[in-house]
Protein backbone atom coordinates (compact mmCIF):
# COMPACT_ATOMS: atom_id res chain seq x y z
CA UNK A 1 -164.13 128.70 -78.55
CA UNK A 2 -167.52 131.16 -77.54
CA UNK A 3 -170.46 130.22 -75.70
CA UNK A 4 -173.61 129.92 -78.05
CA UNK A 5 -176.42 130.35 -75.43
CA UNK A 6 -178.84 131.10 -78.24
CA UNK A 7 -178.99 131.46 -81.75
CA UNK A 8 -180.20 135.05 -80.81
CA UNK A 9 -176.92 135.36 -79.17
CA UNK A 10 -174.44 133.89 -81.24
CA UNK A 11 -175.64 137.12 -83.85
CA UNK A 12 -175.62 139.71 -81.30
CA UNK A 13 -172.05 138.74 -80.34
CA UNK A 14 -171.15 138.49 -83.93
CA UNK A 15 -172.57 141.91 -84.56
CA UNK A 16 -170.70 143.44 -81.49
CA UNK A 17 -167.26 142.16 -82.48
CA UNK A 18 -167.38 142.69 -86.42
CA UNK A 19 -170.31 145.15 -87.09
CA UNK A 20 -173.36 145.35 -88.92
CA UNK A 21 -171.23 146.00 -92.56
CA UNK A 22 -169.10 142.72 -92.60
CA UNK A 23 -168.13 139.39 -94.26
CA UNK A 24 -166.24 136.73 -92.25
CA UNK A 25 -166.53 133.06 -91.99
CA UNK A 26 -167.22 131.26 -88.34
CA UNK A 27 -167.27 127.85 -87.25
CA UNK A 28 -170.80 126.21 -85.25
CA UNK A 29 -169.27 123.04 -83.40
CA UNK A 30 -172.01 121.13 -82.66
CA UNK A 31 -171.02 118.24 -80.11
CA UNK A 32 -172.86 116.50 -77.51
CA UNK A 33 -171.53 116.74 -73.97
CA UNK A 34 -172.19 113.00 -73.11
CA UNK A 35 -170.93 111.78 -76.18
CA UNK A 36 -167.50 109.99 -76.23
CA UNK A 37 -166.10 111.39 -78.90
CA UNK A 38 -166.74 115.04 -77.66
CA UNK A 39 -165.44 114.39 -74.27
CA UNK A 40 -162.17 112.29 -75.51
CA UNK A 41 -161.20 114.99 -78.47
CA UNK A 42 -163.19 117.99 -77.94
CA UNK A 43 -163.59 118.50 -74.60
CA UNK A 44 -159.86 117.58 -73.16
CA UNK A 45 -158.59 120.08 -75.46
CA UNK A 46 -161.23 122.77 -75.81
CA UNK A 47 -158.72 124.95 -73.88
CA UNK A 48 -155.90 124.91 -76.37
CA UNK A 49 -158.79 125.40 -79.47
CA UNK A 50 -159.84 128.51 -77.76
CA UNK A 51 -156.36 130.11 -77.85
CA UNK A 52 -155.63 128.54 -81.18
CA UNK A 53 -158.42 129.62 -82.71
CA UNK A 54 -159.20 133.10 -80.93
CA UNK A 55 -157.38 135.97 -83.76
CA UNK A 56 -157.93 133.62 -86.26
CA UNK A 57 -161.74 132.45 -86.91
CA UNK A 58 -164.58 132.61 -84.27
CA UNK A 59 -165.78 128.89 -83.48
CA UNK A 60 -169.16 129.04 -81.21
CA UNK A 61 -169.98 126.17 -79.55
CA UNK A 62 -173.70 126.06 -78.79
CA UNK A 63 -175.25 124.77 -75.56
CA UNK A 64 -171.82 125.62 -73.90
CA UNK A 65 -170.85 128.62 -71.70
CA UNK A 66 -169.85 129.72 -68.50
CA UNK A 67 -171.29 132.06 -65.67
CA UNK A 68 -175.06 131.14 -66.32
CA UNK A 69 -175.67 130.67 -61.60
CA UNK A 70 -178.34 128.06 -62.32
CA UNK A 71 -180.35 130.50 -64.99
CA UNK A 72 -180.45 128.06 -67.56
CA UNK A 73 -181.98 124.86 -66.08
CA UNK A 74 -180.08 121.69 -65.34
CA UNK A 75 -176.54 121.85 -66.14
CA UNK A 76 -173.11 120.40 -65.31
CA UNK A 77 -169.50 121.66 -65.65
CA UNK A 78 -167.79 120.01 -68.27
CA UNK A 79 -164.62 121.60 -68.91
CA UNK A 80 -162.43 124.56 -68.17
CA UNK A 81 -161.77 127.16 -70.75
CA UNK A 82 -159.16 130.28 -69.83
CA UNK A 83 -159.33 129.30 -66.48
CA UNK A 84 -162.82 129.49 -66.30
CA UNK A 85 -165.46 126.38 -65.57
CA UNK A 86 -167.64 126.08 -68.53
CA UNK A 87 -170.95 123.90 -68.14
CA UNK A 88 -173.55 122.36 -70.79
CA UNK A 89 -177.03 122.58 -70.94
CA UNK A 90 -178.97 119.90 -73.04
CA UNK A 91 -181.72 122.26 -73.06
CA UNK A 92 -179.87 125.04 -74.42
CA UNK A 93 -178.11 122.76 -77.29
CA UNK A 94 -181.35 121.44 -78.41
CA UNK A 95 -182.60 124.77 -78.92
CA UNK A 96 -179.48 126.03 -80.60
CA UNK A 97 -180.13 123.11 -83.15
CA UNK A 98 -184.15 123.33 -83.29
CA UNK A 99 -183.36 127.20 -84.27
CA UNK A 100 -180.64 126.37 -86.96
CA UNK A 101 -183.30 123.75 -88.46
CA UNK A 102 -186.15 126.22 -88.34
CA UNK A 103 -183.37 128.85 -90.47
CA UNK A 104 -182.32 126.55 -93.11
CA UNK A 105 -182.36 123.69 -94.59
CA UNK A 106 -179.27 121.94 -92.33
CA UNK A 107 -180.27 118.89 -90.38
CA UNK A 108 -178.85 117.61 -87.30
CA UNK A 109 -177.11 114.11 -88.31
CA UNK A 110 -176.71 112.99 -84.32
CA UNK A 111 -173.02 113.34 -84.70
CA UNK A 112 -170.29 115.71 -84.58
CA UNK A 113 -170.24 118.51 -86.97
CA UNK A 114 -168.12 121.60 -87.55
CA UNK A 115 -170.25 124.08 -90.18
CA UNK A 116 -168.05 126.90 -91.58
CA UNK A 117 -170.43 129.41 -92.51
CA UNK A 118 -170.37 133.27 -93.83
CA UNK A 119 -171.75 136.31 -91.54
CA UNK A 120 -172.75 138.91 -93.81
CA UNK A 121 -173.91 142.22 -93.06
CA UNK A 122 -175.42 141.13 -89.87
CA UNK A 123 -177.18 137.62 -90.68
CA UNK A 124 -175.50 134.24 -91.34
CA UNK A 125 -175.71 133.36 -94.97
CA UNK A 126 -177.18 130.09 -95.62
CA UNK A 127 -176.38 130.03 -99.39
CA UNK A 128 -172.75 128.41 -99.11
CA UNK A 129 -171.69 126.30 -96.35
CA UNK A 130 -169.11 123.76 -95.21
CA UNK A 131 -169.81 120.60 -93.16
CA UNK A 132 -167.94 118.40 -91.34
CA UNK A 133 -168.80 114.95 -90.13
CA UNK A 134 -166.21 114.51 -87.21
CA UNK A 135 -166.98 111.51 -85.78
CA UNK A 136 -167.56 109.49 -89.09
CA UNK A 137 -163.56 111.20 -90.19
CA UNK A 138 -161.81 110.18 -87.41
CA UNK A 139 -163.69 106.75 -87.35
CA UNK A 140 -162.78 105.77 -90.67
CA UNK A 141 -158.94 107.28 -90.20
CA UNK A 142 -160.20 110.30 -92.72
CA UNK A 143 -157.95 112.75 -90.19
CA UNK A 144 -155.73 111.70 -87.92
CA UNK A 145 -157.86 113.90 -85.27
CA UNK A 146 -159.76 117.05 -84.46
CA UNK A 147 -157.34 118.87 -82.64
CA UNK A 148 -154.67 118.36 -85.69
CA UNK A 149 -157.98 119.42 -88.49
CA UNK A 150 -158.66 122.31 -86.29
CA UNK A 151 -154.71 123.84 -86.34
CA UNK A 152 -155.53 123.07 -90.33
CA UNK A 153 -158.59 125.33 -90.09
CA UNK A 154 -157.29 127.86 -88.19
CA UNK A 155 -154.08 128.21 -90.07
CA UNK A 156 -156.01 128.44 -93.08
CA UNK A 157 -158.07 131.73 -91.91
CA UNK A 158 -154.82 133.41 -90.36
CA UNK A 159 -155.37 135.39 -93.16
CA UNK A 160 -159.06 136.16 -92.78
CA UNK A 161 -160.03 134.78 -95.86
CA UNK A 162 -163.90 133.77 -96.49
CA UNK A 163 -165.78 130.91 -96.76
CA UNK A 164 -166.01 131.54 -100.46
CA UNK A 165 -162.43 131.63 -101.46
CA UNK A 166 -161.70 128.51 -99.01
CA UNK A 167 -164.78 126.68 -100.58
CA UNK A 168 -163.06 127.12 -104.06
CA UNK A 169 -159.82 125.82 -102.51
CA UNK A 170 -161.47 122.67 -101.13
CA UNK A 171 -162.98 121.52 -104.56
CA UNK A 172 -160.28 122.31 -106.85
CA UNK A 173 -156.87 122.06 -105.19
CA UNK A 174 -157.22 121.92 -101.02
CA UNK A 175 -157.63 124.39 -98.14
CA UNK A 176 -153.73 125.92 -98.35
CA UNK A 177 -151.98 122.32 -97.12
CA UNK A 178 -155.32 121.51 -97.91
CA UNK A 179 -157.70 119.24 -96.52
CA UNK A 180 -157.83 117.20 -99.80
CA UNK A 181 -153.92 116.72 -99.53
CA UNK A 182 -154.54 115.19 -96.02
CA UNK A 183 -157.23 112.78 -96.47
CA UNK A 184 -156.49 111.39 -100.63
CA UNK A 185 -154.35 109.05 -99.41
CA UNK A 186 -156.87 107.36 -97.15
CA UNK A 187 -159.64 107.11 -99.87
CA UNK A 188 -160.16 107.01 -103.60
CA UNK A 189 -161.52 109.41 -105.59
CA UNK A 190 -164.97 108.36 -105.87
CA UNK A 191 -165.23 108.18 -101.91
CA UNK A 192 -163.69 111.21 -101.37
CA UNK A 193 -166.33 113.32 -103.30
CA UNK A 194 -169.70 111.41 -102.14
CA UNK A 195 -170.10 113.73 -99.26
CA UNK A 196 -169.95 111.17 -97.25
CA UNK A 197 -167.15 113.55 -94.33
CA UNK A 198 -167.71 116.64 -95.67
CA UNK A 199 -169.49 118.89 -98.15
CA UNK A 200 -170.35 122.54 -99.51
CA UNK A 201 -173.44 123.11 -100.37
CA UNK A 202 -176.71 125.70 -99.87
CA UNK A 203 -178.50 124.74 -96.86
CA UNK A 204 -180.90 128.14 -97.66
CA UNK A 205 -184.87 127.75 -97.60
């Protein structure tokens, strides 16, 4: 897991650790601090997703980070991530989201949501992205919960593979595993393509 401070920052630090001439796929977490759900399955574990996830896919989580002395308004330590005391700003995550609005077409549902999206050649590419309605999965026993989807995801990109090829895999026969494999049994067919716990589409203006 990486702070998000900004939208501004979330590309700078993209553009440090892969370079201008790039294509990799990321993970935005959005999750609200005083939500249950965040603090009972994302919170508690956020510690273990950072070193899970850390050589295999970058996952920012905005309106998080550590080290910010007061600079950033009101704020309160939520969790602990490598040892370090992370704390939330509601100011900060409401920009985050007002800025991803403003940049596409993607609109906050209130929930939980996990969007795996491309960075290419120094911007975040609107044109193909994944979303993921946590809250509304784990409430109607979709997954059996984050932290086991999140190994899934991070498995899946041990190999760095982009959003594209993993979008492909998702429609037509699962994320390696595969997502599909893990939630069919749960749902029929028709509910399991309404978009109703996750989706790929273009979210560009």
């Amino acid at each position: 897991m990486l702070e998000a401070i900004s939208y501004k920052d979330l590309i700078k630090d993209l553009k440090k650790k892969h370079g201008e001439e790039c294509q990799v796929t990321v993970g935005i977490l959005i999750g609200n601090a005083h939500c249950n759900f965040v603090k009972d399955f994302i919170l508690s574990k956020i510690d273990q997703y950072h070193h899970r996830s850390n050589h295999n896919i970058d996952f920012y989580f905005p309106g998080y980070g550590a080290y910010w002395y007061g600079y950033y308004g009101p704020q309160e330590t939520v969790c602990v991530v490598d040892g370090v005391e992370w704390l939330h700003s509601d100011k900060l995550f409401c920009e985050f989201i007002d800025e991803l609005e403003y940049r596409s077409k993607w609109e906050y549902s209130g929930e939980t949501e996990l969007i795996l999206i491309n960075f290419i050649n120094g911007k975040l590419d609107f044109s193909e992205v994944m979303v993921f309605w946590l809250d509304r999965m784990v409430r109607d026993e979709i997954i059996y919960s984050p932290a086991n989807f999140f190994q899934r995801i991070f498995n899946m990109f041990k190999n760095k593979e982009t959003l594209f090829s993993v979008s492909d895999k998702l429609v037509l026969r699962g994320i390696g595993n595969s997502i599909i494999d893990m939630v069919k049994d749960n749902v029929s067919f028709l509910e399991l393509y309404n978009n109703k716990w996750f989706c790929t589409k273009n979210i560009s203006q």
